[in-house]
Structure formats: structure tokens, C-alpha cells
Protein backbone atom coordinates (compact mmCIF):
# COMPACT_ATOMS: atom_id res chain seq x y z
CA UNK A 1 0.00 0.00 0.00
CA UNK A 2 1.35 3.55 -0.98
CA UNK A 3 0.96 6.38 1.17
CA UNK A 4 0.10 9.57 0.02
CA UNK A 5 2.21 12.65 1.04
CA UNK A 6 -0.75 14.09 2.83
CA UNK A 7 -1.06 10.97 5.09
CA UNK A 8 2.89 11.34 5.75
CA UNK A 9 2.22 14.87 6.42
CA UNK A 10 -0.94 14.46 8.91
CA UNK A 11 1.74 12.06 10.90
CA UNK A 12 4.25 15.21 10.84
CA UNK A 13 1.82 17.30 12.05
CA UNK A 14 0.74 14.73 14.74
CA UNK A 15 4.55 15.34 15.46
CA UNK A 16 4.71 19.09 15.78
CA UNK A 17 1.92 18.11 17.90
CA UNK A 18 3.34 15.76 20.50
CA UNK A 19 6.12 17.99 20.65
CA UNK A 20 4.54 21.13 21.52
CA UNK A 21 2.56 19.00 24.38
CA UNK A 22 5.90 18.11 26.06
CA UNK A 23 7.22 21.58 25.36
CA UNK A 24 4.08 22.42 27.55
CA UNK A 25 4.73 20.36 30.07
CA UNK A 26 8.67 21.28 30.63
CA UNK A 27 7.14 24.74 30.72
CA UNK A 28 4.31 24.15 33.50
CA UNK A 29 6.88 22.21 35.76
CA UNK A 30 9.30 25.89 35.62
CA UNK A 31 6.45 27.43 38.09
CA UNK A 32 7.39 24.18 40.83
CA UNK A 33 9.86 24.73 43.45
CA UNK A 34 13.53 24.45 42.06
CA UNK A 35 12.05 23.93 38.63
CA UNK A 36 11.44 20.42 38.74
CA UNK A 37 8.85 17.82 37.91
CA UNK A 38 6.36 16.57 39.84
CA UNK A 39 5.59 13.10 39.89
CA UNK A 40 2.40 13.28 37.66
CA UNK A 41 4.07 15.81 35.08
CA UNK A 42 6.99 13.72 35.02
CA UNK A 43 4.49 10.34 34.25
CA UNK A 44 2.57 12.70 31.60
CA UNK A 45 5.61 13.93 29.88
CA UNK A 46 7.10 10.00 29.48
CA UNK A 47 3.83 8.89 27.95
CA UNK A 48 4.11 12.00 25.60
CA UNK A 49 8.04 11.37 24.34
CA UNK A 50 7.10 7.48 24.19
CA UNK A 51 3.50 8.48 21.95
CA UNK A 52 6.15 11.20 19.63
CA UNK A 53 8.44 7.88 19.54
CA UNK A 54 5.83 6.11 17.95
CA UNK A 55 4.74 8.87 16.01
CA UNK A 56 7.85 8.76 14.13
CA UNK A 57 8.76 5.41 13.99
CA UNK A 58 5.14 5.14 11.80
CA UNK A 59 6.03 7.86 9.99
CA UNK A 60 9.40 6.04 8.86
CA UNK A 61 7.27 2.56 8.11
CA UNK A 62 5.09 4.59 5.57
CA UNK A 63 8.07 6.19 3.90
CA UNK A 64 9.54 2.53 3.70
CA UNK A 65 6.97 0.90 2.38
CA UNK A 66 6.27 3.87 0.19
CA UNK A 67 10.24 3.19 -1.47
CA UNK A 68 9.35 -0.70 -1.09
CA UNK A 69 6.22 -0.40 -3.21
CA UNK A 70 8.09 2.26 -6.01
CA UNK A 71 10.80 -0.66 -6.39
CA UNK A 72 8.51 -3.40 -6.45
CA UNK A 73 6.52 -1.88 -9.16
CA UNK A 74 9.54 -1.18 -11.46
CA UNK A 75 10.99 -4.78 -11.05
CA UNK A 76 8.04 -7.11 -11.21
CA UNK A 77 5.10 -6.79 -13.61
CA UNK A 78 1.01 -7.59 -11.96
CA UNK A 79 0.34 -11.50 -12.70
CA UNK A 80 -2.91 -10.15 -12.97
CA UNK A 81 -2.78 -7.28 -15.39
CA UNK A 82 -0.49 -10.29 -17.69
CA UNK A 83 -3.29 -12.79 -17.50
CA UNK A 84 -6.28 -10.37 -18.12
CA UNK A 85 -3.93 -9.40 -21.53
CA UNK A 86 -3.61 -12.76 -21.99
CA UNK A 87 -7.53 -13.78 -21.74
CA UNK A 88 -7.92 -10.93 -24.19
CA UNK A 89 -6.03 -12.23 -26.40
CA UNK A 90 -7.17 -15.80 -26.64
CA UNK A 91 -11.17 -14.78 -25.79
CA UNK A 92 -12.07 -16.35 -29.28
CA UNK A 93 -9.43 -18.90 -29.50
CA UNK A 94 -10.96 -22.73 -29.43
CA UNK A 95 -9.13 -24.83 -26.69
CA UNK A 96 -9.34 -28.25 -27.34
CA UNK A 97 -8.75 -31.92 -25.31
CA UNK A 98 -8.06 -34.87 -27.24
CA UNK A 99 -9.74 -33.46 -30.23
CA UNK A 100 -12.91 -32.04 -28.44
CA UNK A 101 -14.00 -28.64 -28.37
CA UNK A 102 -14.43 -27.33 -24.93
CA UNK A 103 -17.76 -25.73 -24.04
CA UNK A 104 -17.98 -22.67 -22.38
CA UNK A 105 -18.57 -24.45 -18.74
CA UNK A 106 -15.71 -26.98 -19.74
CA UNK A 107 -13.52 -24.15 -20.55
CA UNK A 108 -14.26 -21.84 -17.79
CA UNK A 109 -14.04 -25.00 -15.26
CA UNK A 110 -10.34 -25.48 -17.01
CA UNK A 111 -9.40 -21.62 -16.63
CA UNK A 112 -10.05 -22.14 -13.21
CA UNK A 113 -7.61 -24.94 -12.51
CA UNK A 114 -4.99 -23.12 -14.42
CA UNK A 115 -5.45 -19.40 -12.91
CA UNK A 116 -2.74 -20.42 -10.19
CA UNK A 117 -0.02 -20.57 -12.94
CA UNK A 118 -0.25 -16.90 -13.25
CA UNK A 119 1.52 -16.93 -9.93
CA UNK A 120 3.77 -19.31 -10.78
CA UNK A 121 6.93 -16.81 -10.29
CA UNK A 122 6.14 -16.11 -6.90
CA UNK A 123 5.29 -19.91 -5.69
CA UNK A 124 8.26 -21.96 -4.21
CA UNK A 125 9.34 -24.55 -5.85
CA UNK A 126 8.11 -27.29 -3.80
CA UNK A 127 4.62 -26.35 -4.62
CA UNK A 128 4.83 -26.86 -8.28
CA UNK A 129 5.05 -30.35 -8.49
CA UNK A 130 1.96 -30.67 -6.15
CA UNK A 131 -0.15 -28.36 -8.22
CA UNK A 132 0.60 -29.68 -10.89
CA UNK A 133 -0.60 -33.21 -9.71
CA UNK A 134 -3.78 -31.87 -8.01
CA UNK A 135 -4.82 -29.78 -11.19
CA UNK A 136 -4.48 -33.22 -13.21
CA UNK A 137 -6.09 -35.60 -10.28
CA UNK A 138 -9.36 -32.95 -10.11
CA UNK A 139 -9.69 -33.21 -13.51
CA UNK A 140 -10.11 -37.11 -14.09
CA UNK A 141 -11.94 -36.90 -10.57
CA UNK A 142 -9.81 -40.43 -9.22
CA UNK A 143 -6.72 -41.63 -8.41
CA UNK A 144 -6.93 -44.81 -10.22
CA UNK A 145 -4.28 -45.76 -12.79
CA UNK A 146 -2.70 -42.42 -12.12
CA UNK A 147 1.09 -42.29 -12.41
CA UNK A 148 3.51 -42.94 -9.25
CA UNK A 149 5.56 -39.60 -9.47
CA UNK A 150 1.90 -37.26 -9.45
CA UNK A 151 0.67 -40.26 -6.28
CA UNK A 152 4.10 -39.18 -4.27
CA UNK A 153 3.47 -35.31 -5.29
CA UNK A 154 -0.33 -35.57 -3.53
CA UNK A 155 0.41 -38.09 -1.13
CA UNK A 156 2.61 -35.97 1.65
CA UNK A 157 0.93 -36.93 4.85
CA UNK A 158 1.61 -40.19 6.58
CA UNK A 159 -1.81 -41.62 6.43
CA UNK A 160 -2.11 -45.63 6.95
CA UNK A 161 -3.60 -45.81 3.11
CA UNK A 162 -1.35 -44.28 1.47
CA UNK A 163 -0.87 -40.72 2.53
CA UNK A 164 -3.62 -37.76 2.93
CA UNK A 165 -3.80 -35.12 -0.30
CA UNK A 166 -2.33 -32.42 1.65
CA UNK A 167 1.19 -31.56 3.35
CA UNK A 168 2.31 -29.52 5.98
CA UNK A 169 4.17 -26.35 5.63
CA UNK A 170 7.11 -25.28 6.81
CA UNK A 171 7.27 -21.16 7.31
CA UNK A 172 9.67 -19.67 4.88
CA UNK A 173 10.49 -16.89 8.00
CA UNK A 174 12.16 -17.46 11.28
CA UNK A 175 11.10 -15.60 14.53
CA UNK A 176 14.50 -13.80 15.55
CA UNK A 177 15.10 -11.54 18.26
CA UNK A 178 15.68 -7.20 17.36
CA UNK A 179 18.81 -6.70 16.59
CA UNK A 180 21.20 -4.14 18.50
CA UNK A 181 21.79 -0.67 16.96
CA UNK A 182 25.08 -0.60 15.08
CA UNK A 183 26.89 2.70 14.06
CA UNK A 184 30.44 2.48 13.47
CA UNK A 185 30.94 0.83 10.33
CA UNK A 186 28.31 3.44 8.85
CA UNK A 187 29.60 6.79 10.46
CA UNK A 188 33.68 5.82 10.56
CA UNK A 189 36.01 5.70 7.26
CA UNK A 190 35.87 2.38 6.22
CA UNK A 191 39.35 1.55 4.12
CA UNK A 192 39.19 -1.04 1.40
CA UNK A 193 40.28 -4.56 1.85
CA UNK A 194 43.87 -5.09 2.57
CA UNK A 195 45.75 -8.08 0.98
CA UNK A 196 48.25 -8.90 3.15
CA UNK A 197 50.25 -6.89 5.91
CA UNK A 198 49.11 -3.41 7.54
CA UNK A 199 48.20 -0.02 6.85
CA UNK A 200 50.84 2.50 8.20
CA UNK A 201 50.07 6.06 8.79
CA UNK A 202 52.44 9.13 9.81
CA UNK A 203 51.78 11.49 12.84
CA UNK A 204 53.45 14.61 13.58
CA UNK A 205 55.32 14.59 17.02
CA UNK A 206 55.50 18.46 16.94
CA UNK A 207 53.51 21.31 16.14
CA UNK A 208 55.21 24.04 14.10
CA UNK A 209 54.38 27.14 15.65
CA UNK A 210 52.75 30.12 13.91
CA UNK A 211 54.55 32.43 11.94
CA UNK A 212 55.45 35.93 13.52
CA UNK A 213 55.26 39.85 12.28
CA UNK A 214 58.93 40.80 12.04
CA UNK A 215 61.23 43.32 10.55
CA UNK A 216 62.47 43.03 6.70
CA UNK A 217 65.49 41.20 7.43
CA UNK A 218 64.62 38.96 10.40
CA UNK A 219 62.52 35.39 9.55
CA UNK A 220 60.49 35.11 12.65
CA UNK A 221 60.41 32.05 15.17
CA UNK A 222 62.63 28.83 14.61
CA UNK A 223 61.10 25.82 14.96
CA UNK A 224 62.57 22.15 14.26
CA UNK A 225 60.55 19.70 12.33
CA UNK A 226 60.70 15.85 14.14
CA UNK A 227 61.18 12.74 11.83
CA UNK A 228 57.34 11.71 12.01
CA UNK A 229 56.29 8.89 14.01
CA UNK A 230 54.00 6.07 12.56
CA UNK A 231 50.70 3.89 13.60
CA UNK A 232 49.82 1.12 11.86
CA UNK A 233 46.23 -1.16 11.63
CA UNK A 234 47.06 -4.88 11.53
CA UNK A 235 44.05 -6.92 10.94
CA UNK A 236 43.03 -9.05 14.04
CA UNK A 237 41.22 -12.71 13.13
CA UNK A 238 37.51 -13.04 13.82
CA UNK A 239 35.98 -16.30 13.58
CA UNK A 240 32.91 -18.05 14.16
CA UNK A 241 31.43 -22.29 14.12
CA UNK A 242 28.05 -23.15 13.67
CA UNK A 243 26.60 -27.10 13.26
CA UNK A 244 23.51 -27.35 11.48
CA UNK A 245 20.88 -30.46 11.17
CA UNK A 246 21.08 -31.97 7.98
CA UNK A 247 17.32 -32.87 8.49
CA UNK A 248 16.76 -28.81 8.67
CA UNK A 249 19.10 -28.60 5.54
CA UNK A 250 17.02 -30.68 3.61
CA UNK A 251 14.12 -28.50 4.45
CA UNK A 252 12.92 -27.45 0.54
CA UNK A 253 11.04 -24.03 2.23
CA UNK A 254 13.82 -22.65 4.38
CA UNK A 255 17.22 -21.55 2.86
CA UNK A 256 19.10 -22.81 5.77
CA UNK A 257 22.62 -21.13 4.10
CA UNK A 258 21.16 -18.08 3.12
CA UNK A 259 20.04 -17.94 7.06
CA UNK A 260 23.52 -18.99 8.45
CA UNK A 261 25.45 -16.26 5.93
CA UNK A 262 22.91 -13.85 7.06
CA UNK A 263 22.87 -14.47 10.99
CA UNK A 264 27.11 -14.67 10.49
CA UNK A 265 27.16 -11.49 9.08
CA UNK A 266 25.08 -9.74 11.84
CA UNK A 267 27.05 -11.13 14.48
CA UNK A 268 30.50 -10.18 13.09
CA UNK A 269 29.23 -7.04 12.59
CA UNK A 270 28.16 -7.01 16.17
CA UNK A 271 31.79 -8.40 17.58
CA UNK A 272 33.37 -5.76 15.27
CA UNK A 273 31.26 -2.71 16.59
CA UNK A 274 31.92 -3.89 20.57
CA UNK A 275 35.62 -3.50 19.69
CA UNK A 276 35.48 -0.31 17.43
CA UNK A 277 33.85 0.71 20.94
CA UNK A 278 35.31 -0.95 23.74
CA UNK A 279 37.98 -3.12 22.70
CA UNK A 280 41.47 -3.37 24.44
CA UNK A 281 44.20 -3.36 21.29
CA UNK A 282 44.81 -6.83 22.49
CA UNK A 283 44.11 -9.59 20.12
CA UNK A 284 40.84 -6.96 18.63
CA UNK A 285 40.82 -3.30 17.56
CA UNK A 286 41.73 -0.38 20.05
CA UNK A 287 38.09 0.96 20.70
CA UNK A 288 37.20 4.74 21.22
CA UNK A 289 36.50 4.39 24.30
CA UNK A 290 39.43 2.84 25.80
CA UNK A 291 41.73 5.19 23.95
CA UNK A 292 43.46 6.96 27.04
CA UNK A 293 44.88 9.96 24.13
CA UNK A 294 41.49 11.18 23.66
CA UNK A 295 40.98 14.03 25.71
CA UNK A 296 37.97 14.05 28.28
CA UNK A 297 35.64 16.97 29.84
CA UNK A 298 34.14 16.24 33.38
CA UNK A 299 31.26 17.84 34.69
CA UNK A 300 31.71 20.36 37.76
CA UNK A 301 29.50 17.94 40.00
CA UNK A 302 29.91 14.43 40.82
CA UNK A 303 27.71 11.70 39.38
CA UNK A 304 25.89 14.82 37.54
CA UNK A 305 25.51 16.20 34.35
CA UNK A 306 23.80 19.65 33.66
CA UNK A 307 22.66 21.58 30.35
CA UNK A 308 26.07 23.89 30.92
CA UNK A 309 28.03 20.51 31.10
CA UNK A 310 26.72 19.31 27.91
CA UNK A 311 27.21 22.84 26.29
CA UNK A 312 31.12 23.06 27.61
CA UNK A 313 31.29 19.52 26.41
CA UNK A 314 30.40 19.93 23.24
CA UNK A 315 31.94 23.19 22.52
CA UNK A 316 35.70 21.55 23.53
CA UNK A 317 35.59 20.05 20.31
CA UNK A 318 38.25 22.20 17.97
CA UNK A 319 35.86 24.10 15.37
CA UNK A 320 37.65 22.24 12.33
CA UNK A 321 36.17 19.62 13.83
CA UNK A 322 32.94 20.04 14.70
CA UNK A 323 32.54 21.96 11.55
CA UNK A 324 33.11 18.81 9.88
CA UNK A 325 30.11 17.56 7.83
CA UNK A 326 31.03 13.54 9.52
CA UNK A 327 30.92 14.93 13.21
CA UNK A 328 28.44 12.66 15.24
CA UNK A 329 27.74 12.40 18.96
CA UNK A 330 27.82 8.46 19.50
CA UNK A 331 26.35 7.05 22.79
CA UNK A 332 23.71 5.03 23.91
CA UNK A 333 19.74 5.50 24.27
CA UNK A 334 20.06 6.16 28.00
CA UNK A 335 22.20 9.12 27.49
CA UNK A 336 19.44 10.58 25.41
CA UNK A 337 16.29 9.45 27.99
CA UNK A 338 18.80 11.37 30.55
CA UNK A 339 19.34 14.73 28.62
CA UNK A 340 16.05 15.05 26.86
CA UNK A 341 14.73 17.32 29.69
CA UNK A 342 17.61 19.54 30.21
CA UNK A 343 17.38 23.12 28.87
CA UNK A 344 19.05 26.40 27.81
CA UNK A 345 19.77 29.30 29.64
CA UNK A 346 17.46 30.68 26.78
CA UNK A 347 14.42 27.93 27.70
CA UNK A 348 15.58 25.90 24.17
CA UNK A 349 16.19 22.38 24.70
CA UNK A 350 19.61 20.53 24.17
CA UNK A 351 17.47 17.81 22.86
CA UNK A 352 16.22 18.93 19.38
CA UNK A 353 14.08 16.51 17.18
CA UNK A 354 13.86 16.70 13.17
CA UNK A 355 10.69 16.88 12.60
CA UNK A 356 11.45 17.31 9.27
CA UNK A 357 11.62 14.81 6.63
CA UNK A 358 14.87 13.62 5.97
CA UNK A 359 16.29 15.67 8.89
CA UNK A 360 17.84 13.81 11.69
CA UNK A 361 17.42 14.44 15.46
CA UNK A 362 20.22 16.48 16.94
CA UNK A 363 22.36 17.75 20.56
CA UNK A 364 22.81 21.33 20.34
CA UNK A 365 23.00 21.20 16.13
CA UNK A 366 25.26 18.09 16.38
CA UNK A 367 23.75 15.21 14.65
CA UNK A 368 23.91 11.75 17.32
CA UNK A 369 24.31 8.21 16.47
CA UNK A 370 23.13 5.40 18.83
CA UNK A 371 24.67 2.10 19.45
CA UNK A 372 23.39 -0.70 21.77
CA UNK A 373 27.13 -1.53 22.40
CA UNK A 374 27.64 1.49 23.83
CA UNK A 375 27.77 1.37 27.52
CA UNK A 376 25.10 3.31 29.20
CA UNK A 377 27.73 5.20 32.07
CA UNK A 378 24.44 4.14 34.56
CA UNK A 379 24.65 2.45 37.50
CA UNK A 380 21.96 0.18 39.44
CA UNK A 381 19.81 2.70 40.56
CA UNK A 382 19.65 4.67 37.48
CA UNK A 383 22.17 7.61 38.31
CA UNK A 384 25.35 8.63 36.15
CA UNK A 385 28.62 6.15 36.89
CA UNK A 386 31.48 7.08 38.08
CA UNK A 387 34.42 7.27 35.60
CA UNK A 388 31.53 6.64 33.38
CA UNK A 389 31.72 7.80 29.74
CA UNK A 390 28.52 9.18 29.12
CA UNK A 391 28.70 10.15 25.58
CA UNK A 392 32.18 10.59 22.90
CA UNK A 393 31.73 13.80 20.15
CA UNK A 394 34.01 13.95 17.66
CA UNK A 395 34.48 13.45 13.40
CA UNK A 396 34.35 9.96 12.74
CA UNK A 397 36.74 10.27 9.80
CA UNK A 398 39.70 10.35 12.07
CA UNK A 399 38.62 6.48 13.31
CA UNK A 400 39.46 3.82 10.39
CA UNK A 401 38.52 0.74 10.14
CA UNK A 402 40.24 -1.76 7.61
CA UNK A 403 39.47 -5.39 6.57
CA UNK A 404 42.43 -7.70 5.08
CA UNK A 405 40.02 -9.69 3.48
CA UNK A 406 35.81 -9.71 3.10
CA UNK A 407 34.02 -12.29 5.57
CA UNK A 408 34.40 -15.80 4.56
CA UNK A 409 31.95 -18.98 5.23
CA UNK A 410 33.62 -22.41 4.76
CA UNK A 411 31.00 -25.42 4.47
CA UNK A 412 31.76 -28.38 6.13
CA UNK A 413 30.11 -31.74 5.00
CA UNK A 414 31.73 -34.14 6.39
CA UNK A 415 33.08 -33.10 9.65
CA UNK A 416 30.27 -33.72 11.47
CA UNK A 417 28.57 -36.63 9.10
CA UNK A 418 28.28 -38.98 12.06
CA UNK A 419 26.23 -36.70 14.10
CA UNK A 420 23.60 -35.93 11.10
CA UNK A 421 25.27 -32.39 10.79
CA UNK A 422 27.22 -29.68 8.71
CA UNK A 423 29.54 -27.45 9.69
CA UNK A 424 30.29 -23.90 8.63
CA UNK A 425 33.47 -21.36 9.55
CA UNK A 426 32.90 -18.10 9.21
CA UNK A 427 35.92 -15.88 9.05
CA UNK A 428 36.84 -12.05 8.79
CA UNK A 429 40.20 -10.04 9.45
CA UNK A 430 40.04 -6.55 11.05
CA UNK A 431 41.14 -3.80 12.59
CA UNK A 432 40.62 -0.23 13.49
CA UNK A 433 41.69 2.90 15.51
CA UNK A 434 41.28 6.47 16.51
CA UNK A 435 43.90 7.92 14.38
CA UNK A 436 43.97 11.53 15.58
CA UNK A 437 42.85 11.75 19.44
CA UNK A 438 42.26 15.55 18.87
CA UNK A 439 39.18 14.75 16.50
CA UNK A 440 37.65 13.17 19.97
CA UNK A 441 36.11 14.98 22.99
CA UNK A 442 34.66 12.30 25.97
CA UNK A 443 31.75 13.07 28.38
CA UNK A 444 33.40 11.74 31.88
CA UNK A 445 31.41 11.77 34.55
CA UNK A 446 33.17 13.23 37.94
């Protein structure tokens, strides 16, 4: 189903909307002493952020299905608009069986036993055969003297005659769990594949200063150049085992490789954004948030942080790089539940929302990215952690990411034979690394 723009727009307005109501209700809770919510303001203003949550998340469905439906009608052309050209065509063409003209009940009784094979395209393959058979055992109304291979086709069940004229189905879906929000592969600079060895890059150890107004014959400030150090990204092995049933294999509905390349892939991808994050520089990539050269702000109160600490925060950042058009805030969903009632000195909120289309939500006009791997800097009882980082701002172009060679899945079929089973090793080499620390501000908390 298509949505038109004025349904997309009634849910933007619904936005504006919601907003405005919360807006209201931050307002109203200004007149309580020291500013803050009551209970019941602070209940009513949850119910209105989760109904604008919802508000937009339908808004994105329509536009999806909207782009679905546009591709969808450019690739594949209506069985049904094909057969009504068709029956046009033939309308006065005889059809005949074994020499006999049909009548008009005959032949509309045989149209309707073929109609299905305008949908032939769309039917799996294991229901082709039974068709088939069924369309040919309703016609001679009897199973007598009717060939073996159409009997196995229509006898599926495990009936004590012979088998029922029916067969059970096996979903061509699999209930999985939501996966986690991933970011860094999408917002960091992702090098191409590296055949062998590592990438090596050169750092400056020193600064030259700036240049100095002088007289015509002097030339300013000396400064000595340092041979430049070097980093390097070595790709790290990843690798994963999974043993599937052969009976689930054989399974003619369920594309049991397509769903082990698929499920590999998302949990690579998951391994490989916990390190870009968190990971040590051991045997994995040095993540951004162990990276002790990135420099930090810390709020002015313990376990707290304010609108003025999210402002000074955020305004560390050197402008060339928070002028940069790949600066993101990255951190997780609790950050953003945490901040989304602080405000202004000028009653504005650091929280802004796009309610725009195509406009993304933003932190004081600094776009944010969420990941699930992030750690939410929270502690048991819902207050910021210690030595917690909050939040990291910073241009993602400065943290690369390299592969030495695209994910791999080996099949193994023998392996595991004994046990009914087949094996499959999946396999992918990477690395990455903050590459200039000075691109990176951190949100400690005190």
C-alpha cells in the first residue's frame, strides 16, 4: 500500500503536535519549586516522548513501504494485469482436449484450474510439483491408474492408506530476536580490503608554531621539524562455528545457508562494533572508548551532568572539527532518555528533534548516532557512573577501520557426518583505531 504525502504529512503534524505537548509540560513544571517535575508531570511527559516515539517510527514505516512499493513496481510486472492481456487475447481462440472442443462451462471450469499458474513466479518450488498433480487428479476426478511420481506429489501426509492429499508447511520466515543498533561501520572511514600486511600512517610529534610579524630582514620564530612517528592497523582474526541439522538442511522451504550467511554477518558485525567501541588493542581493535589519548571533559559535580556541562562539552571540540560535515555524537539511548529534559539558559532544549523529513534528530545542532554496544555510564539505581563515559563527540573520519580480506563462510560436509550435521566457519580479518585523538572529545562523569 502507498501512502500519500498528505497521510505522511498528517503524521508530521501529529509530530509538531506531541512535541509542543511536552514543550508544555517542561514549561508548567518551571512554576514548581527548584524547577522540577512533579511526579504526575513527570508520568505525563514520558507517555508523551514514548506516543512522539511512535509517532515517528510510523512515519518512517510509511516512507519505507512507500520506497518498497516504487521498487517493487519497477521490477516485477502484476500476474494479474499479464493474464487479463492474456484472456484478451485468446477470448475467441478454441481450446481443445483430445480433439474435443471445450464448451464454455468446460472451458471456464479449465481456466479455473490453471489461474494459479499466473503466480507461478512467486510460488516456491516445492509447490509446483503438487499443483501440478492436483490440477491433473481434479480433472479425471480419481486416483486410479494415475502415475507414481503425481501419487508421491499428492500423497505428503503419513496416512495408513497411502498418505492424505495435503502436506504440511514449513514457514519460509524465522522468529529472531531485534537486533542491537550498530553505528560504526556506517559513520567511521571504512578503508578497502587489505591483501596482506598493515596499513601504516604518519603522525606529527610536533607542532610548528605560527609564523610571527617581524622586521624586513629577520625570519620570525625557529622551529625544528621531528622525523614523524608512525601507527599502523594490523588486521586481528575473527571467527565463528556453527553445526547445522542436515534434516533442517534438507528442508525445501527454508534456505538454511542463506540464514547462516545472514545471521554470520550480523554477528560479526556485532563483535566488530563492541571493539570499534570498547575493545582493548589486544588480540581486537583499540576501541574509542578505551583510547586513554582522547581528551575528556568532566562535569563540575559528581555523578551529575547539567545543560552547561553538555554545552562546555560539546563546545571543547576544535571548530575544524565540529565543523566537519562527519561529526556525530555516539552514545547510547540512556544518554538521550537522561538529557532530553535539560534546557538552555534561553528555555531551548539541548534535545532537538527533526521533525522534518529527511532531517535527523540532533544535541545542540550536532547530529547523534546510537549504538546498543555502547555502555550506558548508569549504575543500578539509574544515576550517572562514576568514571563513566557518558557520551564521545568527535568526526568519525579520524577512526578507520580496515578489513584484510571480506568475511568468509567455509561449508563443512563431512566433519560432522556422524552426528547428522554440517559445519560452517565463518571468518573475517580486522582492525581499526582512533587515528587523531584531537578529532575526539569524551563526556566523563566526575
Amino acid at each position: 500500500m502507498a501512502y500519500s504525502g498528505e497521510q505522511i504529512k498528517t503524521v508530521q503534524d501529529e509530530l509538531n503536535t506531541i512535541h509542543m505537548l511536552a514543550k508544555s509540560t517542561l514549561d508548567a513544571s518551571k512554576a514548581n519549586e527548584g524547577g522540577q517535575m512533579t511526579a504526575e508531570q513527570q508520568v505525563e511527559y514520558d507517555l508523551t516522548m514514548d506516543n512522539f516515539d511512535r509517532a515517528r517510527e510510523k512515519m518512517t514505516r510509511m516512507e519505507d513501504s512507500n520506497e518498497r512499493d516504487e521498487y517493487l513496481a519497477k521490477m516485477v510486472d502484476d500476474p494479474l494485469q499479464v493474464q487479463q492481456q492474456e484472456e484478451d487475447e485468446l477470448k475467441d481462440v478454441e481450446i481443445k482436449i483430445d480433439d474435443r472442443v471445450l464448451t464454455p462451462y468446460e472451458r471456464g471450469l479449465y481456466k479455473s484450474l490453471t489461474d494459479f499458474k499466473a503466480y507461478a513466479p512467486f510460488e516456491p518450488q516445492l509447490y509446483k510439483a503438487y499443483g501440478e498433480a492436483m490440477s491433473v487428479y481434479m480433472r479425471r476426478l480419481t486416483h486410479e491408474k494415475m502415475p507414481e511420481e503425481i501419487m508421491k506429489a499428492l500423497s505428503v501426509g503419513s496416512g495408513p492408506a497411502g498418505g492424505y492429499l495435503v502436506q504440511d508447511t514449513f514457514m519460509n520466515a524465522l522468529l529472531v530476536k531485534s537486533r542491537d543498533v550498530s553505528a560504526m561501520r556506517r559513520i567511521c572511514r571504512v578503508l578497502p580490503p587489505l591483501p596482506s600486511g598493515s596499513i601504516i600512517w604518519p603522525a606529527e610529534d610536533s607542532v610548528m608554531s605560527d609564523a610571527t610579524w617581524t622586521t624586513e630582514i629577520l625570519t620570525g620564530d625557529l622551529d625544528v621539524v621531528e622525523p614523524f612517528a608512525a601507527g599502523s592497523l594490523t588486521p586481528k582474526p575473527l571467527a565463528k562455528r556453527v553445526k547445522v541439522s542436515n534434516t533442517l538442511r534438507r528442508l525445501p522451504t527454508f534456505d538454511i545457508d542463506a540464514y547462516v550467511r545472514e545471521r554470520m554477518a550480523y554477528k560479526f558485525g556485532r563483535a566488530g562494533e563492541n571493539a570499534y567501541i570498547n575493545g582493548n588493542a589486544g588480540n581486537c581493535p583499540t576501541g574509542l572508548l578505551t583510547n586513554t589519548d582522547i581528551p575528556k571533559w568532566e562535569p563540575t559535580v559528581a555523578n551529575s551532568v547539567t545543560a552547561d556541562d553538555v554545552i562546555n562539552w560539546v563546545y571543547s571540540l576544535g571548530a575544524a572539527y565540529a565543523s566537519s560535515p562527519t561529526t556525530r555524537i555516539l552514545c547510547n539511548r540512556a544518554f538521550l532518555r537522561k538529557i532530553r529534559t535539560l534546557k538552555l539558559g534561553t528555555g531551548s532544549y539541548v534535545w532537538q528533534p527533526g521533525l522534518q523529513v529527511g532531517m535527523p534528530d540532533r544535541i545542540l545542532d550536532t547530529q547523534y548516532e546510537l549504538s546498543d554496544l555502547y555502555d550506558d555510564a548508569l549504575d543500578g539505581a539509574d544515576d550517572w557512573e562514576t568514571d563513566g563515559i557518558a557520551a564521545i563527540i568527535g568526526d568519525f573520519n579520524f577512526y578507520w577501520i580496515v578489513d584484510a580480506m571480506n568475511m568468509t563462510i567455509q561449508v563443512l560436509t563431512e566433519l560432522y557426518a556422524e552426528a547428522n550435521q554440517t559445519g560452517y566457519i565463518g571468518r573475517l580479518e580486522s582492525d581499526g583505531r582512533c587515528v587523531l585523538p584531537e578529532a575526539f572529545y569524551k563526556l566523563e562523569i566526575s
